[in-house]
PDB file of N, CA and C in Angstrom:
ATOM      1  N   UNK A   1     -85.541-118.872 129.708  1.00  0.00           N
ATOM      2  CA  UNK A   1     -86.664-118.800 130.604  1.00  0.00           C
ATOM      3  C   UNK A   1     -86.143-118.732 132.040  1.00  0.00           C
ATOM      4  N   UNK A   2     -86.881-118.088 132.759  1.00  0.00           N
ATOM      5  CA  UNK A   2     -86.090-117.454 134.086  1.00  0.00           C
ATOM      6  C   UNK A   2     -87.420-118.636 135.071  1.00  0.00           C
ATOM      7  N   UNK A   3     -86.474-118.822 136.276  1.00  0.00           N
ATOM      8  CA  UNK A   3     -86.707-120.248 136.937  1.00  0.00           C
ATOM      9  C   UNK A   3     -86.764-119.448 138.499  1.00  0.00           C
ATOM     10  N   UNK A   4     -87.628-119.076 138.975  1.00  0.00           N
ATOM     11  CA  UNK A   4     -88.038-118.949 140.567  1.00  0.00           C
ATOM     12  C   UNK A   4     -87.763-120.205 141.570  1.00  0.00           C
ATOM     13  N   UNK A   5     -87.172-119.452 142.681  1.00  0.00           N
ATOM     14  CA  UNK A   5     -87.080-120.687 143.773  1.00  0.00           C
ATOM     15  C   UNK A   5     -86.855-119.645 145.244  1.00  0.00           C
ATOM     16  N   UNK A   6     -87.628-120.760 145.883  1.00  0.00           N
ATOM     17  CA  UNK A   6     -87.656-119.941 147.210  1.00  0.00           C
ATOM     18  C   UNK A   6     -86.916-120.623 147.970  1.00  0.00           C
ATOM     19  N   UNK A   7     -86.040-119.714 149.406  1.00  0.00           N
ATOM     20  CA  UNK A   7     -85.504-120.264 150.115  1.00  0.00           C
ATOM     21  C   UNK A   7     -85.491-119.550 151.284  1.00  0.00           C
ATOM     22  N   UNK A   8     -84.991-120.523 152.732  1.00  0.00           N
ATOM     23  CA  UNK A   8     -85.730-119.911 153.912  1.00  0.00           C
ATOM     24  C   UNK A   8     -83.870-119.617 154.663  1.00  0.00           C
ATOM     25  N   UNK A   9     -83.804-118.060 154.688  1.00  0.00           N
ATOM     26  CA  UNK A   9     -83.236-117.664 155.087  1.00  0.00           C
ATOM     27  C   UNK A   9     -83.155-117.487 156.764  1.00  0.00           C
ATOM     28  N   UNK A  10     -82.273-117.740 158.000  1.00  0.00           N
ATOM     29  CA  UNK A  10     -82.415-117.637 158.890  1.00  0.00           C
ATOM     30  C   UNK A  10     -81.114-116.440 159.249  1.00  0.00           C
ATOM     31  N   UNK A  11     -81.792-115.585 160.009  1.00  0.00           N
ATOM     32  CA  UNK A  11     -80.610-114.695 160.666  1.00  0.00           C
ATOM     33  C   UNK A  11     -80.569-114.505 161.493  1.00  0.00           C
ATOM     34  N   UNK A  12     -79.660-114.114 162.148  1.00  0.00           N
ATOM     35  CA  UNK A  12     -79.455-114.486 163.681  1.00  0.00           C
ATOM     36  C   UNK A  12     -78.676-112.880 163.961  1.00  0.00           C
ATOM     37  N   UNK A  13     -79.076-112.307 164.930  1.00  0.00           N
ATOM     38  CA  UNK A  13     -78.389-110.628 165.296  1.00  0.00           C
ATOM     39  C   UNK A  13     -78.374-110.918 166.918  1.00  0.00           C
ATOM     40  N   UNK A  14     -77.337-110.604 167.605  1.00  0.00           N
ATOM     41  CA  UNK A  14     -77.696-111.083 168.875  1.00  0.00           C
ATOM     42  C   UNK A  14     -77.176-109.010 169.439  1.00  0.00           C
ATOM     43  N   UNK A  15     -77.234-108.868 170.787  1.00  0.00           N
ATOM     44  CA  UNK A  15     -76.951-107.878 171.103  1.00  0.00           C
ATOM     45  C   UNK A  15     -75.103-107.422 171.169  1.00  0.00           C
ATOM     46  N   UNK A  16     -74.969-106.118 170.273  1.00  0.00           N
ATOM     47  CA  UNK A  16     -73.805-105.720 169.703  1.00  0.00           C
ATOM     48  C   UNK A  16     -72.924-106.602 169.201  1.00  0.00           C
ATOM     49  N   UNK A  17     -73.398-107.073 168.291  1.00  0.00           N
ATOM     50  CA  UNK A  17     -72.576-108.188 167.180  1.00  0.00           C
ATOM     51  C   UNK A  17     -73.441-107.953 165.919  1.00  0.00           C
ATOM     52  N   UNK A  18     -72.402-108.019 165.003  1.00  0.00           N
ATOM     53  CA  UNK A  18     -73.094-108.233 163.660  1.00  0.00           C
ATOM     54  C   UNK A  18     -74.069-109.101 163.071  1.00  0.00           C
ATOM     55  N   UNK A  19     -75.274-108.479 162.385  1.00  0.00           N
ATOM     56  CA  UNK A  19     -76.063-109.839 161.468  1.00  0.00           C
ATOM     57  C   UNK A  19     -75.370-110.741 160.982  1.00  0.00           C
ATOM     58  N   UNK A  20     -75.463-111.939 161.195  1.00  0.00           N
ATOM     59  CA  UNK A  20     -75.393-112.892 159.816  1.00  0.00           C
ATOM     60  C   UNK A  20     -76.486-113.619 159.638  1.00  0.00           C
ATOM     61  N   UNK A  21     -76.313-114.475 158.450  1.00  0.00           N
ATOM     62  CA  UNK A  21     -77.588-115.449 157.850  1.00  0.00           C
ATOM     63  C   UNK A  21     -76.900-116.560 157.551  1.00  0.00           C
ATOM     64  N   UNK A  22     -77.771-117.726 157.160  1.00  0.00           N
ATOM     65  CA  UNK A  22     -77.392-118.721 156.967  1.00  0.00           C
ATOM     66  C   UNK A  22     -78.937-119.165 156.003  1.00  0.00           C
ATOM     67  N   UNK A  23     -78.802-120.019 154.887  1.00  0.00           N
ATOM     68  CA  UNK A  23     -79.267-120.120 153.826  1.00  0.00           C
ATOM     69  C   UNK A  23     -79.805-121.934 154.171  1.00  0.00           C
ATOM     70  N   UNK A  24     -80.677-122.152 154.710  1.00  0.00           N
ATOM     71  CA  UNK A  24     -81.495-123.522 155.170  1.00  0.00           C
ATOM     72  C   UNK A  24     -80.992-124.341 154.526  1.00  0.00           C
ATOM     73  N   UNK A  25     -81.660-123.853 153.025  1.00  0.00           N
ATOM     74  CA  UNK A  25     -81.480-124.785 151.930  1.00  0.00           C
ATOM     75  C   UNK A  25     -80.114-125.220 151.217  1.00  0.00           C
ATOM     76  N   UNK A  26     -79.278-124.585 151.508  1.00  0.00           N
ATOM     77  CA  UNK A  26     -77.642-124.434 150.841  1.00  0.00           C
ATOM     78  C   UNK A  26     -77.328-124.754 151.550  1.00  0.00           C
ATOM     79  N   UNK A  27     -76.781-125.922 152.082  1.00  0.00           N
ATOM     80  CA  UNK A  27     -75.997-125.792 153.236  1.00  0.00           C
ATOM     81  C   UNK A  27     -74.708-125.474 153.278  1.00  0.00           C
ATOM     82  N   UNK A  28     -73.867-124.352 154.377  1.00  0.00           N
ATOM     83  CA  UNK A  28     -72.769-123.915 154.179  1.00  0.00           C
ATOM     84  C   UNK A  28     -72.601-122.540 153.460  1.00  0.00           C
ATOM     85  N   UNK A  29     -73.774-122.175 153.114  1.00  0.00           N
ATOM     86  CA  UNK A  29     -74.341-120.765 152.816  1.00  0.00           C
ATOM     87  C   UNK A  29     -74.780-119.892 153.547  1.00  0.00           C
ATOM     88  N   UNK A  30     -73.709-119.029 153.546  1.00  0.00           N
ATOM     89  CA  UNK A  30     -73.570-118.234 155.087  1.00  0.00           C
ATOM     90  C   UNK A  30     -73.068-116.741 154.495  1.00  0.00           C
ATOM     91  N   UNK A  31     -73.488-115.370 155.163  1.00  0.00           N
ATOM     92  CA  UNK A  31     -72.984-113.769 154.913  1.00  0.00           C
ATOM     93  C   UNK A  31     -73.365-113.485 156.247  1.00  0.00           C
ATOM     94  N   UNK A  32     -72.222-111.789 156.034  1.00  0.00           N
ATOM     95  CA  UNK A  32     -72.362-111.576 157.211  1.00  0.00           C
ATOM     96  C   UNK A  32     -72.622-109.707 156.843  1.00  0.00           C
ATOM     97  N   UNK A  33     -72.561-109.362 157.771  1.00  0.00           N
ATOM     98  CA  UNK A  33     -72.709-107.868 157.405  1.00  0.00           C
ATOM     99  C   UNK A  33     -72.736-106.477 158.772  1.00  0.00           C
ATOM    100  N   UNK A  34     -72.308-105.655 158.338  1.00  0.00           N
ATOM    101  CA  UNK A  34     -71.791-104.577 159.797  1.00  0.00           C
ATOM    102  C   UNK A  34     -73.638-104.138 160.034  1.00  0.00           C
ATOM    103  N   UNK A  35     -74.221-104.003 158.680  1.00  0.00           N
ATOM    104  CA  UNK A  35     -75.887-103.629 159.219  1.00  0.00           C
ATOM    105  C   UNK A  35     -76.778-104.781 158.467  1.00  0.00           C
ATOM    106  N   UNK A  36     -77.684-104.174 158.306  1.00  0.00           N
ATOM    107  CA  UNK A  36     -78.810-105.467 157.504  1.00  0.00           C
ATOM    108  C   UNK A  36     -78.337-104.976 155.981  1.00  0.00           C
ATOM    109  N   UNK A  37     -78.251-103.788 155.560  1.00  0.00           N
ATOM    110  CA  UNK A  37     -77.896-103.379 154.427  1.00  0.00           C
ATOM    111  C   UNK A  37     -76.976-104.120 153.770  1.00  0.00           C
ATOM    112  N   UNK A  38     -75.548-104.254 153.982  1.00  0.00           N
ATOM    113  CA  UNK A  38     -74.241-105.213 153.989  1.00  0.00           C
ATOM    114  C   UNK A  38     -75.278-106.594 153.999  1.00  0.00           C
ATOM    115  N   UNK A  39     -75.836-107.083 155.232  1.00  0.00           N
ATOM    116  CA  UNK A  39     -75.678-108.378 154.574  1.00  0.00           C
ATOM    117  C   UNK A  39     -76.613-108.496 153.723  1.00  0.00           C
ATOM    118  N   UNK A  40     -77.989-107.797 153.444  1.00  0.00           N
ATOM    119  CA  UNK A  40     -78.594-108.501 152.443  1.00  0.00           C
ATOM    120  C   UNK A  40     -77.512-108.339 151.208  1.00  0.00           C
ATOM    121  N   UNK A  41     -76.951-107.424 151.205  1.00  0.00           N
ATOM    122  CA  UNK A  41     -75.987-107.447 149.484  1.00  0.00           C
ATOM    123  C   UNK A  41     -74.869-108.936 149.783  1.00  0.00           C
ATOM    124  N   UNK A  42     -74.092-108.918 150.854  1.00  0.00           N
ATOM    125  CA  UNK A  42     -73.345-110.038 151.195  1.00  0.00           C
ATOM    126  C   UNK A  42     -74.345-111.289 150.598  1.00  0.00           C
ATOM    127  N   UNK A  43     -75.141-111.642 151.474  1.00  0.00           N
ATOM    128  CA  UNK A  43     -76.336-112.663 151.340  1.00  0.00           C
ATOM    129  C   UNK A  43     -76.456-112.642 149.728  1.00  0.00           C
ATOM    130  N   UNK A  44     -76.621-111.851 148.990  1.00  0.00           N
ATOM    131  CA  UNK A  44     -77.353-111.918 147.471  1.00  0.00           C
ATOM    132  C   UNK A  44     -75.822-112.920 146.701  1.00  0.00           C
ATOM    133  N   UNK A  45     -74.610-111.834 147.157  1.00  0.00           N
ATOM    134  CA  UNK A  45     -73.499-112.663 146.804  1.00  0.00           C
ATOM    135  C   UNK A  45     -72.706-114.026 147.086  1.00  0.00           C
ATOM    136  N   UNK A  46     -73.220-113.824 147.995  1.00  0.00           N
ATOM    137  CA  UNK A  46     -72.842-115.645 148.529  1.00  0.00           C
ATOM    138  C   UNK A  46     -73.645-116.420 148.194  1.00  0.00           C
ATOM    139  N   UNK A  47     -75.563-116.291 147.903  1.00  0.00           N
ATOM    140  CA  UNK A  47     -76.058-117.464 147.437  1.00  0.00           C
ATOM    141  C   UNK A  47     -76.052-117.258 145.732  1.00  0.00           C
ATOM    142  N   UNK A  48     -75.176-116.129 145.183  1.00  0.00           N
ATOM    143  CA  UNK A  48     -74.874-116.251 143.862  1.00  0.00           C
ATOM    144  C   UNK A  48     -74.032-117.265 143.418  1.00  0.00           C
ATOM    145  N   UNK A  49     -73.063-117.352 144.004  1.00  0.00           N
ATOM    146  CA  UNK A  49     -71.600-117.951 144.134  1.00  0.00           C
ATOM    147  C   UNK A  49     -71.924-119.368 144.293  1.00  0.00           C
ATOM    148  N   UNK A  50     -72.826-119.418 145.517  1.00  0.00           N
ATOM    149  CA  UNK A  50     -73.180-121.226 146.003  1.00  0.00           C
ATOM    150  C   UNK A  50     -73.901-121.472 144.751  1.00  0.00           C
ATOM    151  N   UNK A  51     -74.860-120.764 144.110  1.00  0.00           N
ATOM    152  CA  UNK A  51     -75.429-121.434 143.495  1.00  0.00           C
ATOM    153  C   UNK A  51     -74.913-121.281 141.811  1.00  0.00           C
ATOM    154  N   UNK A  52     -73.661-120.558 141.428  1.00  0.00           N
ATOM    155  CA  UNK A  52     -72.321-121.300 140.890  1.00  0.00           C
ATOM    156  C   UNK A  52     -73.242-120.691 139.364  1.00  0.00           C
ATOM    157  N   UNK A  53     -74.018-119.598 139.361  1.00  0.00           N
ATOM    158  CA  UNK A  53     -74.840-118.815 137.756  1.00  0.00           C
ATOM    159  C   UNK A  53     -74.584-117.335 137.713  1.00  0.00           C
ATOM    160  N   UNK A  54     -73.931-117.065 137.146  1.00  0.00           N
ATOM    161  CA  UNK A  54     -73.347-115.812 137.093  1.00  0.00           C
ATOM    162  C   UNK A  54     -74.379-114.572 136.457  1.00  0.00           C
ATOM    163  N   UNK A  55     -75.603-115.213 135.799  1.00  0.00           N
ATOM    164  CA  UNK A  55     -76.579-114.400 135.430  1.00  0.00           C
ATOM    165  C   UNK A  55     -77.606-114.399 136.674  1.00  0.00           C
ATOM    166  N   UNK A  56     -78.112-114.858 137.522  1.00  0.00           N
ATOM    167  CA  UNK A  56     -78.681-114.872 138.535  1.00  0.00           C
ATOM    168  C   UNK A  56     -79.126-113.518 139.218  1.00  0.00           C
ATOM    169  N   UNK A  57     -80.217-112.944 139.277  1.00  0.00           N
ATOM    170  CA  UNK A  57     -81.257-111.967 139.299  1.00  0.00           C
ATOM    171  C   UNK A  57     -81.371-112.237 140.903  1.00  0.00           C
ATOM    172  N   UNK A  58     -80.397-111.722 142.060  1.00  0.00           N
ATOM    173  CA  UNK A  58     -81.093-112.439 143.330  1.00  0.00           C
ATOM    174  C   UNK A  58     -81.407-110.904 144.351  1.00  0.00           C
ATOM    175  N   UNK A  59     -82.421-111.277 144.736  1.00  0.00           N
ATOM    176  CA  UNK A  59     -83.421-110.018 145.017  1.00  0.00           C
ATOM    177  C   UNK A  59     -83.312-110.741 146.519  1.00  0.00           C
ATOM    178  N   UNK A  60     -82.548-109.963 147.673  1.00  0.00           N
ATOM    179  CA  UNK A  60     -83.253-110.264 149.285  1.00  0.00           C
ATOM    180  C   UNK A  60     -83.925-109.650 150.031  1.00  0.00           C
ATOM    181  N   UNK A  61     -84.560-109.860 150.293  1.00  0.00           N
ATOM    182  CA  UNK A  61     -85.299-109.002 151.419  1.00  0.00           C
ATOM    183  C   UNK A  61     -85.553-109.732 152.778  1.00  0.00           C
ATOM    184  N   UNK A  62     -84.834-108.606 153.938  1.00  0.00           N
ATOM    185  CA  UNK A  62     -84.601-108.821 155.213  1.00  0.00           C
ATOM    186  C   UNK A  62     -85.382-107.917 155.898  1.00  0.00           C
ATOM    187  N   UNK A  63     -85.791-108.504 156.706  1.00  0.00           N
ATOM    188  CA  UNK A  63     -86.266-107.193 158.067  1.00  0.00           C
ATOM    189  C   UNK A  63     -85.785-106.921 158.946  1.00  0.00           C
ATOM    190  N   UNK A  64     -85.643-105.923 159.732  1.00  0.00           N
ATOM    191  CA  UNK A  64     -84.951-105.885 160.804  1.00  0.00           C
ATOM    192  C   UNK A  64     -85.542-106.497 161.565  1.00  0.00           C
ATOM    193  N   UNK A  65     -85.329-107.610 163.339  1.00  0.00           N
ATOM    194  CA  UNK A  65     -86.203-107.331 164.437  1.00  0.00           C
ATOM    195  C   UNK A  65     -84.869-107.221 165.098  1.00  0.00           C
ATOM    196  N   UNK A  66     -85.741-107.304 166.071  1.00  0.00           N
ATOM    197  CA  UNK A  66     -85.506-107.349 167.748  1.00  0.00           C
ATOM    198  C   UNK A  66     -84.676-108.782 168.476  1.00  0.00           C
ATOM    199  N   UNK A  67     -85.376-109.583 167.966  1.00  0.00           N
ATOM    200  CA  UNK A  67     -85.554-111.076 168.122  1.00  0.00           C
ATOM    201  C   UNK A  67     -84.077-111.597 167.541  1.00  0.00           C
ATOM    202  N   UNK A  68     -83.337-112.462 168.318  1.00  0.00           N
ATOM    203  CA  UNK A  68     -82.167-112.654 167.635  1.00  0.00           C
ATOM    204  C   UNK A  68     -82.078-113.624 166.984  1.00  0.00           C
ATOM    205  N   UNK A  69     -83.088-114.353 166.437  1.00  0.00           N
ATOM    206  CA  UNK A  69     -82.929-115.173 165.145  1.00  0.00           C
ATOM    207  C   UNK A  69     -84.385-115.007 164.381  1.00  0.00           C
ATOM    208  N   UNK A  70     -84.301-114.356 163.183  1.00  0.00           N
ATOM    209  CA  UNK A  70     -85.948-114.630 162.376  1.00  0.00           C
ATOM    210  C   UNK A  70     -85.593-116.011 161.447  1.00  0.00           C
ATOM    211  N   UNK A  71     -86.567-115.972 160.989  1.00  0.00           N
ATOM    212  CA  UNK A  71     -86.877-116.631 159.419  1.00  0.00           C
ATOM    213  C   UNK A  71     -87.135-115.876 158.364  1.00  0.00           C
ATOM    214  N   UNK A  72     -86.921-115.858 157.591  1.00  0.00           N
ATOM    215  CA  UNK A  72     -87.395-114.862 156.290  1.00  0.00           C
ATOM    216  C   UNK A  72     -88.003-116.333 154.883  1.00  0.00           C
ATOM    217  N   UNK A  73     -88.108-116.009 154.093  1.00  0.00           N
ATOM    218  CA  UNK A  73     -88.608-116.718 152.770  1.00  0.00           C
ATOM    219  C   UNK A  73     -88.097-116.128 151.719  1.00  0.00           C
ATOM    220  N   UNK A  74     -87.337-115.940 151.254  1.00  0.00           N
ATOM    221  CA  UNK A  74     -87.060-114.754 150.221  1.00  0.00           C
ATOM    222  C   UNK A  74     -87.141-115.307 148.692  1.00  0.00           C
ATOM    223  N   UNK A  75     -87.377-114.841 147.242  1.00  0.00           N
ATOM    224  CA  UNK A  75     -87.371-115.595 146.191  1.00  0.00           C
ATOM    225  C   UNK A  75     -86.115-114.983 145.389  1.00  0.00           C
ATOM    226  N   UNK A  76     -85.728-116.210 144.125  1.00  0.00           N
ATOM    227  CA  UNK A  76     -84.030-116.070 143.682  1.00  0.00           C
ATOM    228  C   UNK A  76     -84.784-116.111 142.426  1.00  0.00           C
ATOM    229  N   UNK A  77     -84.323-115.189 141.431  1.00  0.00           N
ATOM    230  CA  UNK A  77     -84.754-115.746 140.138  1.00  0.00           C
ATOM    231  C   UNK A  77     -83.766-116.075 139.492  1.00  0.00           C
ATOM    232  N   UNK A  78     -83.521-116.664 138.597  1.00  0.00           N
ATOM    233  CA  UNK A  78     -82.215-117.174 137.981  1.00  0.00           C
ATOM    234  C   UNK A  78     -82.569-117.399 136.266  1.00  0.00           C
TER     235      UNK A  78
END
């Protein structure tokens, strides 16, 4: 049986530097990436790893802004 959990992703893009994120809930759960593309795949792999399940179904979704730190919510199925 597959187990949903949400977690509040924060990313931070400042001007000409790379995205990264950091994972609220994990602490020490951190990707980085040259566009948003890179890190959401980075991001999927690092909270695979933290969260140590090698079958893990992890779906991110990022938006781009403007703003140099969002919040996102994203869900992990596992």
């Amino acid at each position: 049986m597959s187990q949903v959990n949400s977690y509040t992703v924060r990313i931070h893009q400042e001007d000409g530097e790379q995205p990264w994120a950091e994972v609220v809930e994990l602490p020490g759960c951190y990707a980085s990436g040259r566009d948003m593309a890179e890190l959401r795949e980075n991001l999927a792999e690092a909270m695979g790893l933290y969260l140590s399940t090698g079958d893990a179904r992890l779906t991110v979704h990022l938006e781009e802004t403007s703003e140099s730190v969002t919040e996102q919510r994203l869900l992990v199925t596992c």
